[in-house]
C-alpha atoms as a PDB file:
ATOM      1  CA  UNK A   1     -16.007  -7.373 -16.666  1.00  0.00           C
ATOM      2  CA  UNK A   2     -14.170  -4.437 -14.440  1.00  0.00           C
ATOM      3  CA  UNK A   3     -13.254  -1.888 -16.250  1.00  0.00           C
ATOM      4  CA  UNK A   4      -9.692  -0.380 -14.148  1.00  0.00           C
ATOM      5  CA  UNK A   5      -8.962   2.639 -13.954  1.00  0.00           C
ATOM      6  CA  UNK A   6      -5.399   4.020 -13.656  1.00  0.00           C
ATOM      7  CA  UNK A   7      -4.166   7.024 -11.371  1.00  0.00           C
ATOM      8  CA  UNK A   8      -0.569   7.998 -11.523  1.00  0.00           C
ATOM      9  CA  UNK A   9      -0.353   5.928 -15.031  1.00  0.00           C
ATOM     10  CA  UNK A  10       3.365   6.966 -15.717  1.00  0.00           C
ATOM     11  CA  UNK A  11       5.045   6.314 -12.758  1.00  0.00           C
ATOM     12  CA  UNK A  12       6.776   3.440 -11.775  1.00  0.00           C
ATOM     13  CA  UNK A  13       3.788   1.307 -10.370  1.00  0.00           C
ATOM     14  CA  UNK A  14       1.562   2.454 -13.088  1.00  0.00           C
ATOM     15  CA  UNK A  15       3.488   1.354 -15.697  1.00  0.00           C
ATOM     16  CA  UNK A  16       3.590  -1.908 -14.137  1.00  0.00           C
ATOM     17  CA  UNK A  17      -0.150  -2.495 -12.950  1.00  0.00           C
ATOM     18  CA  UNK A  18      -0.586  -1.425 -16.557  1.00  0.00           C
ATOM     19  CA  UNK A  19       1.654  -4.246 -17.914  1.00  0.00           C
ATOM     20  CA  UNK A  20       0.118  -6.885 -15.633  1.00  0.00           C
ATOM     21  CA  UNK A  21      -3.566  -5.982 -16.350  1.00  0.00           C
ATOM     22  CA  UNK A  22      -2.744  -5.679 -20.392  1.00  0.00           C
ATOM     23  CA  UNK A  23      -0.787  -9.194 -20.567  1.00  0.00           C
ATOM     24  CA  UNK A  24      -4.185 -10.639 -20.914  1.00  0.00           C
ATOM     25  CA  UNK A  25      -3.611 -12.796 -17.530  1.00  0.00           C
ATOM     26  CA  UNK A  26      -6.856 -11.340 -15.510  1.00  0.00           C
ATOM     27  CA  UNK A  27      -9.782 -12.782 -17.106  1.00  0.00           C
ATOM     28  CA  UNK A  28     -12.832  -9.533 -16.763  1.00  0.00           C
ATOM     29  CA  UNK A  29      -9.865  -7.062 -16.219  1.00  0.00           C
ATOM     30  CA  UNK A  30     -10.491  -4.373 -18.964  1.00  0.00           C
ATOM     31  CA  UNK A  31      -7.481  -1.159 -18.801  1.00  0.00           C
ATOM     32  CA  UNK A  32     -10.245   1.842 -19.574  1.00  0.00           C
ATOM     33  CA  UNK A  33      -8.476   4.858 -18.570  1.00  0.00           C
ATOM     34  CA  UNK A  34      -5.208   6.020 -17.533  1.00  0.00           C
ATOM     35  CA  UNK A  35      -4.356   9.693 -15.753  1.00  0.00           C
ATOM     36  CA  UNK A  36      -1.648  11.879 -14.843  1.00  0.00           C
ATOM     37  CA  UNK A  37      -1.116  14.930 -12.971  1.00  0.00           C
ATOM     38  CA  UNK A  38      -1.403  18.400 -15.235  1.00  0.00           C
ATOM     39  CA  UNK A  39       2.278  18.723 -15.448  1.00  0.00           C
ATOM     40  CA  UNK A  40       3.592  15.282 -16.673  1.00  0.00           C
ATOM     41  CA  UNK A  41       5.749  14.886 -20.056  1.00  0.00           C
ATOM     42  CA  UNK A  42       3.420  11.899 -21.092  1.00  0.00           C
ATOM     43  CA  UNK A  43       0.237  13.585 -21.191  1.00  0.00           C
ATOM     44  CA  UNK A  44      -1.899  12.172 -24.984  1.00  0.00           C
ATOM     45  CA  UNK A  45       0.462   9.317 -24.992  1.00  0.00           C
ATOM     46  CA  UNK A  46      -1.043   5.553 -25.261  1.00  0.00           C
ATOM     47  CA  UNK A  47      -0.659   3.864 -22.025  1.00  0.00           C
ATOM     48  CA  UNK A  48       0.431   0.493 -24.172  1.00  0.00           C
ATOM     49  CA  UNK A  49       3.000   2.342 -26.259  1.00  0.00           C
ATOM     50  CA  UNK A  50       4.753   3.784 -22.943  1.00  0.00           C
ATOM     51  CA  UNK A  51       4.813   0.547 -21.434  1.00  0.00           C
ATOM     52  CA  UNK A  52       6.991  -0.810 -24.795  1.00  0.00           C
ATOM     53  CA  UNK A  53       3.693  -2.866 -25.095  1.00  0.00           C
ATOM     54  CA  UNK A  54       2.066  -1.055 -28.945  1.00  0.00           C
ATOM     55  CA  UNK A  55      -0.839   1.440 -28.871  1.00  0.00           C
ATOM     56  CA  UNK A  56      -3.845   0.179 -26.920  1.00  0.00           C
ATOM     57  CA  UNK A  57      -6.279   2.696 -27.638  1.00  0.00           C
ATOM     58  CA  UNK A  58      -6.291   4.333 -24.004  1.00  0.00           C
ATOM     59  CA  UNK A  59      -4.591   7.919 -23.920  1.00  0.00           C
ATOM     60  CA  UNK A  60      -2.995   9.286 -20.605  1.00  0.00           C
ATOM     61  CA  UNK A  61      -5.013  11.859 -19.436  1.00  0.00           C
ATOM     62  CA  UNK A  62      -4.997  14.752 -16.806  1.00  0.00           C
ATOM     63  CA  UNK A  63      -9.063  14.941 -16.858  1.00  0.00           C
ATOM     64  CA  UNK A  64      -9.758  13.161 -13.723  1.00  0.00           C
ATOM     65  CA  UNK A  65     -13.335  13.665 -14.009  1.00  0.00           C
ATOM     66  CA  UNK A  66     -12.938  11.585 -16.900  1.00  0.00           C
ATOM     67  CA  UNK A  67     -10.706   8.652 -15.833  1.00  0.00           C
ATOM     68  CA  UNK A  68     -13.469   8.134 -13.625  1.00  0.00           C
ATOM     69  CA  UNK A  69     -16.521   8.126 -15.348  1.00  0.00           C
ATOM     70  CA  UNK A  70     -14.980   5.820 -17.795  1.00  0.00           C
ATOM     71  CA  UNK A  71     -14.034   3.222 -15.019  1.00  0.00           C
ATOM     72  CA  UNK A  72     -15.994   0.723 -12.247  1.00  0.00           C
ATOM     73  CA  UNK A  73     -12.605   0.901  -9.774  1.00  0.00           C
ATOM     74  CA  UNK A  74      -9.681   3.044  -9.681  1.00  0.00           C
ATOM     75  CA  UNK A  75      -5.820   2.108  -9.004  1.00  0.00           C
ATOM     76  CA  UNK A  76      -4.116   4.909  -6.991  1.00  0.00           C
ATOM     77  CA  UNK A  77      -0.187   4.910  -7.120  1.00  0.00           C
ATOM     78  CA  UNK A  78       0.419   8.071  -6.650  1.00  0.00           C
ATOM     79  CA  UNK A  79       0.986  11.371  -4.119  1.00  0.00           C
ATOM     80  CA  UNK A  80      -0.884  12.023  -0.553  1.00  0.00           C
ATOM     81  CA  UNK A  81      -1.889  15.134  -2.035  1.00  0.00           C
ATOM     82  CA  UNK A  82      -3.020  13.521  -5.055  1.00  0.00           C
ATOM     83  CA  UNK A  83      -4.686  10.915  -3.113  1.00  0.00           C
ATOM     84  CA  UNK A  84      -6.616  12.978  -1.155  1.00  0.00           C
ATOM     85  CA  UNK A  85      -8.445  14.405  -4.477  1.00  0.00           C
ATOM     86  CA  UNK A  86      -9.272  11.002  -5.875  1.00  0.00           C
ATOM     87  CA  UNK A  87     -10.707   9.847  -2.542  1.00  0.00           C
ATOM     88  CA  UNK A  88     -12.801  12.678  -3.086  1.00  0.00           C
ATOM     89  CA  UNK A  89     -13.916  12.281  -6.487  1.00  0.00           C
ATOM     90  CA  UNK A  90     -14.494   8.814  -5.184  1.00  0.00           C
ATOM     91  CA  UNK A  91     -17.204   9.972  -2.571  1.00  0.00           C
ATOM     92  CA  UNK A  92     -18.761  12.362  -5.320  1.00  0.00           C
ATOM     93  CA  UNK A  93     -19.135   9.661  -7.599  1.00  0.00           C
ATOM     94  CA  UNK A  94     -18.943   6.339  -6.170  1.00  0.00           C
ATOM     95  CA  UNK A  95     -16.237   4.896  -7.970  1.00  0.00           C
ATOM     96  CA  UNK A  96     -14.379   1.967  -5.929  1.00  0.00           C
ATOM     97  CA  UNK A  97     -11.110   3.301  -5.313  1.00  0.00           C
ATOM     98  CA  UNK A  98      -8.284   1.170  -4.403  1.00  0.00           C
ATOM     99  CA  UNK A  99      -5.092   3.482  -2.978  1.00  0.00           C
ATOM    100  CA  UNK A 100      -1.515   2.016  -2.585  1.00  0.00           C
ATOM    101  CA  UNK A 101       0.117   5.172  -2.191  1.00  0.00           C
ATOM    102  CA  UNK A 102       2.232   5.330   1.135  1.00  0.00           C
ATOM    103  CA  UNK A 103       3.434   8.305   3.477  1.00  0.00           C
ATOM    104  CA  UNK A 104       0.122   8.744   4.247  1.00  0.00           C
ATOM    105  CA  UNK A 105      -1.032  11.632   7.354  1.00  0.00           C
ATOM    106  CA  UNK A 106      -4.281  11.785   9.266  1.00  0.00           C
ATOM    107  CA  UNK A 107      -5.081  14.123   7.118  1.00  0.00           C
ATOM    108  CA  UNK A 108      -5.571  11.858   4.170  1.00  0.00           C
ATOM    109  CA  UNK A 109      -7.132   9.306   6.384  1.00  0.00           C
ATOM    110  CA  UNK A 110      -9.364  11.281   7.104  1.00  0.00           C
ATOM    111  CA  UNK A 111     -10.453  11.753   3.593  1.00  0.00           C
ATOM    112  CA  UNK A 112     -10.202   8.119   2.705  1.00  0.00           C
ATOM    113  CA  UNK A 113     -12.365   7.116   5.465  1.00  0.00           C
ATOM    114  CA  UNK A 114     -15.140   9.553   4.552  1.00  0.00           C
ATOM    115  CA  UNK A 115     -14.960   8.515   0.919  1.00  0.00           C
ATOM    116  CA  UNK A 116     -15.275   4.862   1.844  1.00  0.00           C
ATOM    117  CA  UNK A 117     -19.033   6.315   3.350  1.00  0.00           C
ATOM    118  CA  UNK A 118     -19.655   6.444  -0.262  1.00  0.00           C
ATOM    119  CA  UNK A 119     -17.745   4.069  -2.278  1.00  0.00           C
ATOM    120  CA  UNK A 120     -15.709   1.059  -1.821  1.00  0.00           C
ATOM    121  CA  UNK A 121     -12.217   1.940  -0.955  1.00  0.00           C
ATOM    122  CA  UNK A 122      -9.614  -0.155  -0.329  1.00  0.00           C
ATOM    123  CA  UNK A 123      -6.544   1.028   0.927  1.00  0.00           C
ATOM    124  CA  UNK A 124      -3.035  -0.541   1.846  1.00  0.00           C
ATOM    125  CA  UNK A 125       0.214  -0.049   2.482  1.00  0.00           C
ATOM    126  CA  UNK A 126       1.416  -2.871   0.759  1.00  0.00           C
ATOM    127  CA  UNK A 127      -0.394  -4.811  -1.910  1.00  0.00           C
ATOM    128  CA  UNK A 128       1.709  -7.805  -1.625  1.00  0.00           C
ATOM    129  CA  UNK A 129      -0.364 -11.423  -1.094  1.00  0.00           C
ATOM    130  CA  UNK A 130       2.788 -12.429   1.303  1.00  0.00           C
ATOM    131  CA  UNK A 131       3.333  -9.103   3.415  1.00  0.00           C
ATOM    132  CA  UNK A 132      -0.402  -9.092   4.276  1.00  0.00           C
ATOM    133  CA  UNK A 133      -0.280 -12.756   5.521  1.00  0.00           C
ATOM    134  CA  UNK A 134       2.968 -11.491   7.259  1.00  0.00           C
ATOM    135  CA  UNK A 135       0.525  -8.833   9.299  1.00  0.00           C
ATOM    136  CA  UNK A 136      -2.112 -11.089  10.311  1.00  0.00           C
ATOM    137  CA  UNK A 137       0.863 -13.806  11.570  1.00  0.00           C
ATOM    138  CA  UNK A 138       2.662 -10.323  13.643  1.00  0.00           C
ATOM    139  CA  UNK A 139      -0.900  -9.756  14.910  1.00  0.00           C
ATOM    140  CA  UNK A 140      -1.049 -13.142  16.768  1.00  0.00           C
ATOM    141  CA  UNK A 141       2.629 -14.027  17.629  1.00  0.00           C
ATOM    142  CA  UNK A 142       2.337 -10.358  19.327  1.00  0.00           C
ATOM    143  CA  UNK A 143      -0.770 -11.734  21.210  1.00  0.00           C
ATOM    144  CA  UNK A 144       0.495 -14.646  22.482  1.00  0.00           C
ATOM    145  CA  UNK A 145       4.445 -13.695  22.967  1.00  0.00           C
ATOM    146  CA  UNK A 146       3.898 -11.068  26.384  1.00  0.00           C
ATOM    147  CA  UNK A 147       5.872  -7.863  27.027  1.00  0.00           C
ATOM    148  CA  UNK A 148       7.199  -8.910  29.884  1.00  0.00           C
ATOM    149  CA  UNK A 149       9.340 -11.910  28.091  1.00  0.00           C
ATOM    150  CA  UNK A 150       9.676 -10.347  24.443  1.00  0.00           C
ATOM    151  CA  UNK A 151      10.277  -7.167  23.086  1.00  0.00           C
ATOM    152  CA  UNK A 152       9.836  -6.300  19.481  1.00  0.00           C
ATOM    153  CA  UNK A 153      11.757  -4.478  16.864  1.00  0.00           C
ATOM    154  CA  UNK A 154      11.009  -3.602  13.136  1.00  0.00           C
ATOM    155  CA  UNK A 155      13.865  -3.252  10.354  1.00  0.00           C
ATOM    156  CA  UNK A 156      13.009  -2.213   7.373  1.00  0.00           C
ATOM    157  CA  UNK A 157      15.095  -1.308   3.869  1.00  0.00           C
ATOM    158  CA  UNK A 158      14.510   0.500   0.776  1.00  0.00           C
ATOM    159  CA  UNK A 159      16.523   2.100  -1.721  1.00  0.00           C
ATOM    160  CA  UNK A 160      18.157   5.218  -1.711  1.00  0.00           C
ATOM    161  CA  UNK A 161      15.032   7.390  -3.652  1.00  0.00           C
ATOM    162  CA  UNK A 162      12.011   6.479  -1.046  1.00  0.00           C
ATOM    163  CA  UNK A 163      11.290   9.544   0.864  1.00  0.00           C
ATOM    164  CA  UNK A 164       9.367   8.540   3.851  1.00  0.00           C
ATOM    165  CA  UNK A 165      10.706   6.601   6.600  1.00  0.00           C
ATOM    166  CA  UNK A 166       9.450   4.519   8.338  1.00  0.00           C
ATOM    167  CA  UNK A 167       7.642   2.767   5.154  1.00  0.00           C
ATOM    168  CA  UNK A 168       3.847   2.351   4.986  1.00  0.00           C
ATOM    169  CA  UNK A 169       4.712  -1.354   5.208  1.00  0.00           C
ATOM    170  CA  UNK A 170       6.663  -0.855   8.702  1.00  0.00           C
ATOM    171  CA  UNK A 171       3.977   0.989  10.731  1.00  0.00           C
ATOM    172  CA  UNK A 172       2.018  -1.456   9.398  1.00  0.00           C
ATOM    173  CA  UNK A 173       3.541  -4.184  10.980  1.00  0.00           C
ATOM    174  CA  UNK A 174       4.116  -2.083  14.107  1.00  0.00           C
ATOM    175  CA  UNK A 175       0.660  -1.593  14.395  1.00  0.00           C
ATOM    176  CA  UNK A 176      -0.655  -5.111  14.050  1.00  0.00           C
ATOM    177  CA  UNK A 177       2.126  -6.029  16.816  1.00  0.00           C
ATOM    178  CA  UNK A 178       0.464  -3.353  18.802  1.00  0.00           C
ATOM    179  CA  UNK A 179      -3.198  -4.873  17.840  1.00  0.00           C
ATOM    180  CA  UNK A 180      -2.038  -8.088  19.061  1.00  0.00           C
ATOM    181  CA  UNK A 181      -0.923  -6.495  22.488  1.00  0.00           C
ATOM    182  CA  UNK A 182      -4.367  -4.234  22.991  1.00  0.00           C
ATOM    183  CA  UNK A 183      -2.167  -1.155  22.955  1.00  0.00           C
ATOM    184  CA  UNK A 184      -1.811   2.032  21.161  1.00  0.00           C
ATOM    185  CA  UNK A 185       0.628   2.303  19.001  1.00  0.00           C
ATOM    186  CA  UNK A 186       1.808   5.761  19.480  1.00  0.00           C
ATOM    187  CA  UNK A 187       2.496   5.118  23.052  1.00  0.00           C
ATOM    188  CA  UNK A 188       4.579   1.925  22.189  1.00  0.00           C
ATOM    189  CA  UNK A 189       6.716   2.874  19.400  1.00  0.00           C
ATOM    190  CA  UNK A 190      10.049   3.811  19.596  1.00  0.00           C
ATOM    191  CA  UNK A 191      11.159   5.029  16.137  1.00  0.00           C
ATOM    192  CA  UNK A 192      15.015   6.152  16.305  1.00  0.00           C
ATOM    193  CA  UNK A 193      17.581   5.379  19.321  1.00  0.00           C
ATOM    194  CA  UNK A 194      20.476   8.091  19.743  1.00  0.00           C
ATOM    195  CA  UNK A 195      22.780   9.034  22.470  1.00  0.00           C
ATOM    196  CA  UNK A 196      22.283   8.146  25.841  1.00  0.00           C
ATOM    197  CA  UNK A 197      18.788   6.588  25.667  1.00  0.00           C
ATOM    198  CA  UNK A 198      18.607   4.559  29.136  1.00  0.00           C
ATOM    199  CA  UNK A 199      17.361   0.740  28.985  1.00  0.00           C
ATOM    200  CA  UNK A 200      15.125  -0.377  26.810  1.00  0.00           C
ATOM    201  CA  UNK A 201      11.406   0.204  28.126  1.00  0.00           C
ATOM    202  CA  UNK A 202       8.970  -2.602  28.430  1.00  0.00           C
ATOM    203  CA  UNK A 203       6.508  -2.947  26.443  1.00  0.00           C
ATOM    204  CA  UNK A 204       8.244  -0.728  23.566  1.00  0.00           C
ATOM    205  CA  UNK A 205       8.109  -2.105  19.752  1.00  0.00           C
ATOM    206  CA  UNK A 206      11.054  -0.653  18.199  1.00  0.00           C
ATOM    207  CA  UNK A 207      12.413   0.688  14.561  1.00  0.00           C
ATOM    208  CA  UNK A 208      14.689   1.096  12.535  1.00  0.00           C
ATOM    209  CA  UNK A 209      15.295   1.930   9.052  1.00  0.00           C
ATOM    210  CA  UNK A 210      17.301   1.917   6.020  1.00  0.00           C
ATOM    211  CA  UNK A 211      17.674   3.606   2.908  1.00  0.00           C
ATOM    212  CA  UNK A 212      20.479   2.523   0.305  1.00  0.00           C
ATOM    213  CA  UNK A 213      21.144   1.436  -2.961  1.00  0.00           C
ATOM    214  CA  UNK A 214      18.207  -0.418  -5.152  1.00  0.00           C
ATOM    215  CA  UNK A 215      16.585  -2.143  -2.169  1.00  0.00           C
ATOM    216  CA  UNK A 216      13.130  -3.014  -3.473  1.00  0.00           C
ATOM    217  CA  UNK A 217      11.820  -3.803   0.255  1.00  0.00           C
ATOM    218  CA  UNK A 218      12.655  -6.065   2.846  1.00  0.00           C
ATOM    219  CA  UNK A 219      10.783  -6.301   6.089  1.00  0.00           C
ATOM    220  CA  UNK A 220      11.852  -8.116   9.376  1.00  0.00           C
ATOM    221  CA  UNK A 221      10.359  -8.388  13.029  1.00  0.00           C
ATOM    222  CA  UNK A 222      12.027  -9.801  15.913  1.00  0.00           C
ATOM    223  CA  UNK A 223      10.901 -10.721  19.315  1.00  0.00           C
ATOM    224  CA  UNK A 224      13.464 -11.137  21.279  1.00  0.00           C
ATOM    225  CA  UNK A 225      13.275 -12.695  24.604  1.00  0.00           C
ATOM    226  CA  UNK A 226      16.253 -14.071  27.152  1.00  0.00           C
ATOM    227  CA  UNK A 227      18.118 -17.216  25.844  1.00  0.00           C
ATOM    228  CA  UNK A 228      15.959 -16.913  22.334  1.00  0.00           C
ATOM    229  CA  UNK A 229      14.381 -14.854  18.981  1.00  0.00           C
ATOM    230  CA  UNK A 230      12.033 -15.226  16.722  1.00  0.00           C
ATOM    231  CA  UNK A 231      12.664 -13.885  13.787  1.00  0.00           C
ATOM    232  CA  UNK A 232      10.053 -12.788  10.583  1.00  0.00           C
ATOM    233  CA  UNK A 233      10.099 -11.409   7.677  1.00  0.00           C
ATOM    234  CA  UNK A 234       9.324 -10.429   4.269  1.00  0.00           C
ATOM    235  CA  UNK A 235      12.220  -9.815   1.014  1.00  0.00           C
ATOM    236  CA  UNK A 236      10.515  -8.189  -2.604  1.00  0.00           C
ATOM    237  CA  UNK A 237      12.952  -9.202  -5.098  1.00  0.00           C
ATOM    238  CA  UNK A 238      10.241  -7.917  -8.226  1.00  0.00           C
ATOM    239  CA  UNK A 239       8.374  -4.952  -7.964  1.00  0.00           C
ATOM    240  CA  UNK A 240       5.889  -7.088 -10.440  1.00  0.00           C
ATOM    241  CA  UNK A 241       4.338  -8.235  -7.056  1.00  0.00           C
ATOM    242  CA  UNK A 242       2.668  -5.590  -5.976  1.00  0.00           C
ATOM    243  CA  UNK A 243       1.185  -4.557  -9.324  1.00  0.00           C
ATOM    244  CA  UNK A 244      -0.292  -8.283  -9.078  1.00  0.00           C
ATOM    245  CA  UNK A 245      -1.817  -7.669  -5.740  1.00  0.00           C
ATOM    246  CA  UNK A 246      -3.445  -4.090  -6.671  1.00  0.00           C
ATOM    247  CA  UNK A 247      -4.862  -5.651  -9.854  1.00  0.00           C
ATOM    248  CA  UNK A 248      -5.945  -8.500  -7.691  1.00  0.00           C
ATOM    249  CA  UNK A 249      -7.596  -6.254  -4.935  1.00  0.00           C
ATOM    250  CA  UNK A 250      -9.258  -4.311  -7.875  1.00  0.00           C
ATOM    251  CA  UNK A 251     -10.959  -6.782  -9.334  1.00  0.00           C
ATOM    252  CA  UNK A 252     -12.104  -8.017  -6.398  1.00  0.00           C
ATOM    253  CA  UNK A 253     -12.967  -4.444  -4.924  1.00  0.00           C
ATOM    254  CA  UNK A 254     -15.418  -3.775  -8.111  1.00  0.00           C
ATOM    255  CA  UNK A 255     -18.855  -4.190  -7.476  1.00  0.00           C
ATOM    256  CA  UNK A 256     -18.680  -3.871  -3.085  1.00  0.00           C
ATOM    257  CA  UNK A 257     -20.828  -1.978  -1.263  1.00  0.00           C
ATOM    258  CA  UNK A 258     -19.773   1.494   0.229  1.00  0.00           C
ATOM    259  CA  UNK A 259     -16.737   0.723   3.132  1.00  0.00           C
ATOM    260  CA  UNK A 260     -13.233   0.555   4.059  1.00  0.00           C
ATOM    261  CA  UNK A 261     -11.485  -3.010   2.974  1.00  0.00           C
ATOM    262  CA  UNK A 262      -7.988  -4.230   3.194  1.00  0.00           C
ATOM    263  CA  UNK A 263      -6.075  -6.883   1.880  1.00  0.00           C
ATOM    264  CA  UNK A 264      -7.224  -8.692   4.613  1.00  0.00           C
ATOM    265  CA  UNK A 265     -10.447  -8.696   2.920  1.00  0.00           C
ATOM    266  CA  UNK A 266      -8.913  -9.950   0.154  1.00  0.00           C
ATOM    267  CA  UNK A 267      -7.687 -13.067   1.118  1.00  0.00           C
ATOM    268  CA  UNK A 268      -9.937 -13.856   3.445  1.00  0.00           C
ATOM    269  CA  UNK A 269      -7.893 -13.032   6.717  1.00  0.00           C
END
C-alpha cells in the first residue's frame, strides 16, 4: 500500500493524477493528502468533489507539513519556487518525492539533488512511458550518427499558455543527444537563429520552438546528414498520459532508498 501524496492538487495535472489514482486502476495506490499553495480558491474542498468524482474524504490543504506526514511519496506538479520547498521538506523528513514540474534553474537542482541525500526523489521532465524511451533511443542514435556527417535539431510545440521555452522535455532530449556525443551541452546548443548567423557550426544541436493554440506537446529530432534524415519523435494527444506515468513512477518510487532516479529507472532503461 503507498499512500500518494498530492502537491499542486488543483491545477491541471493534479486534478488529473488525482483522477487516475482514484479510478481504482492502481492496485496499493491510496490518494492520502492533497495541498495547495496559501492563496488558492479551493482551499477545504474534497479533492474527489473538484475532480466531478463525489467527496472522497481528503480535503485540499495549504499545511504542507501535513500533506507530508500523512503520505509515503509525494507528486509535485507545481512551481520552481514551490518545488524548491517540497524538496526541502523532503530532506527534513524523508518523504520520497517525485517532481514533474518543468522550467527548472540550477538553483532548484541544486535543492533537488541535496534532498535526494535524504530521500528518494525522482525527478523528470516528462513523465511519459514513450518520451523517456524516446531519450534513451536520442542517446544512442547521437552516439553512433558522428558530427561530422549529421547535425541535429530539436522542434518542439506547446500551446499558447506554457511559459518556458525551450520545454523541460526539449533540453531533455538535447541533452541525451549531447550524452551520446561525450559533449557538454551548453557548448553545443544553439537555441534561436536570427539575422545573419553564418553557416551552421559542426557539432551544434539546434532548437527551435513553438507556442500556439492547444498544442498538448509534440517533440521531434532530426539528424540530418547529405543525401538523407532521420527523423524522431514524440505527439501527446491526452494529457491523461503523464498523470499515468507520475502515478506509475510513484508507486514505484515508494519504499527506495535515499537517491536521485529517473524514469529511466523506471522502466528499466
Amino acid at each position: 500500500m503507498a499512500r500518494i501524496g498530492l502537491l499542486g492538487a488543483a491545477g491541471r495535472m493534479g486534478q488529473m493524477i488525482a483522477k487516475e489514482i482514484l479510478s481504482g486502476a492502481y492496485e496499493g495506490a491510496v490518494l492520502a493528502a492533497a495541498g495547495e499553495h496559501t492563496g488558492s480558491t479551493v482551499l477545504g474542498r474534497d479533492i474527489g468533489g473538484l475532480c466531478g468524482l463525489g467527496d472522497y474524504g481528503v480535503t485540499i490543504s495549504a499545511d504542507k507539513n501535513a500533506v507530508f506526514a500523512a503520505c509515503d511519496v509525494l507528486i509535485d506538479f507545481t512551481t520552481p519556487a514551490a518545488t524548491m520547498d517540497h524538496a526541502a521538506l523532503a530532506h527534513s523528513t524523508g518523504k520520497a518525492l517525485v517532481i514533474g514540474t518543468t522550467g527548472l534553474s540550477t538553483i532548484e537542482d541544486a535543492a533537488i539533488a541535496s534532498a535526494a541525500t535524504r530521500a528518494a526523489v525522482l525527478q523528470a521532465a516528462n513523465m511519459s512511458v514513450g518520451v523517456n524511451v524516446l531519450l534513451s533511443v536520442v542517446e544512442q542514435l547521437a552516439a553512433r550518427l558522428g558530427p561530422k556527417d549529421f547535425d541535429i535539431e530539436i522542434f518542439e510545440s506547446h500551446h499558447k499558455h506554457k511559459v518556458d521555452a525551450p520545454s523541460g522535455t526539449a533540453l531533455a532530449l538535447a541533452q541525451a543527444a549531447a550524452k551520446g556525443r561525450g559533449v557538454k551541452l551548453d557548448d553545443a546548443m544553439v537555441p534561436a537563429r536570427y539575422g545573419q548567423i553564418g553557416p551552421r557550426p559542426e557539432g551544434a544541436i539546434g532548437m527551435s520552438v513553438f507556442r500556439g493554440g492547444d498544442v498538448i506537446g509534440d517533440h521531434t529530432v532530426t539528424f540530418a546528414a547529405l543525401g538523407e534524415r532521420i527523423e524522431i519523435g514524440h505527439r501527446a494527444s491526452d494529457r491523461a498520459l503523464f498523470a499515468r506515468g507520475a502515478v506509475r513512477a510513484a508507486l514505484w518510487l515508494a519504499g527506495k532508498p535515499a537517491g536521485r532516479y529517473t524514469m529511466r529507472d523506471v522502466l528499466g532503461i
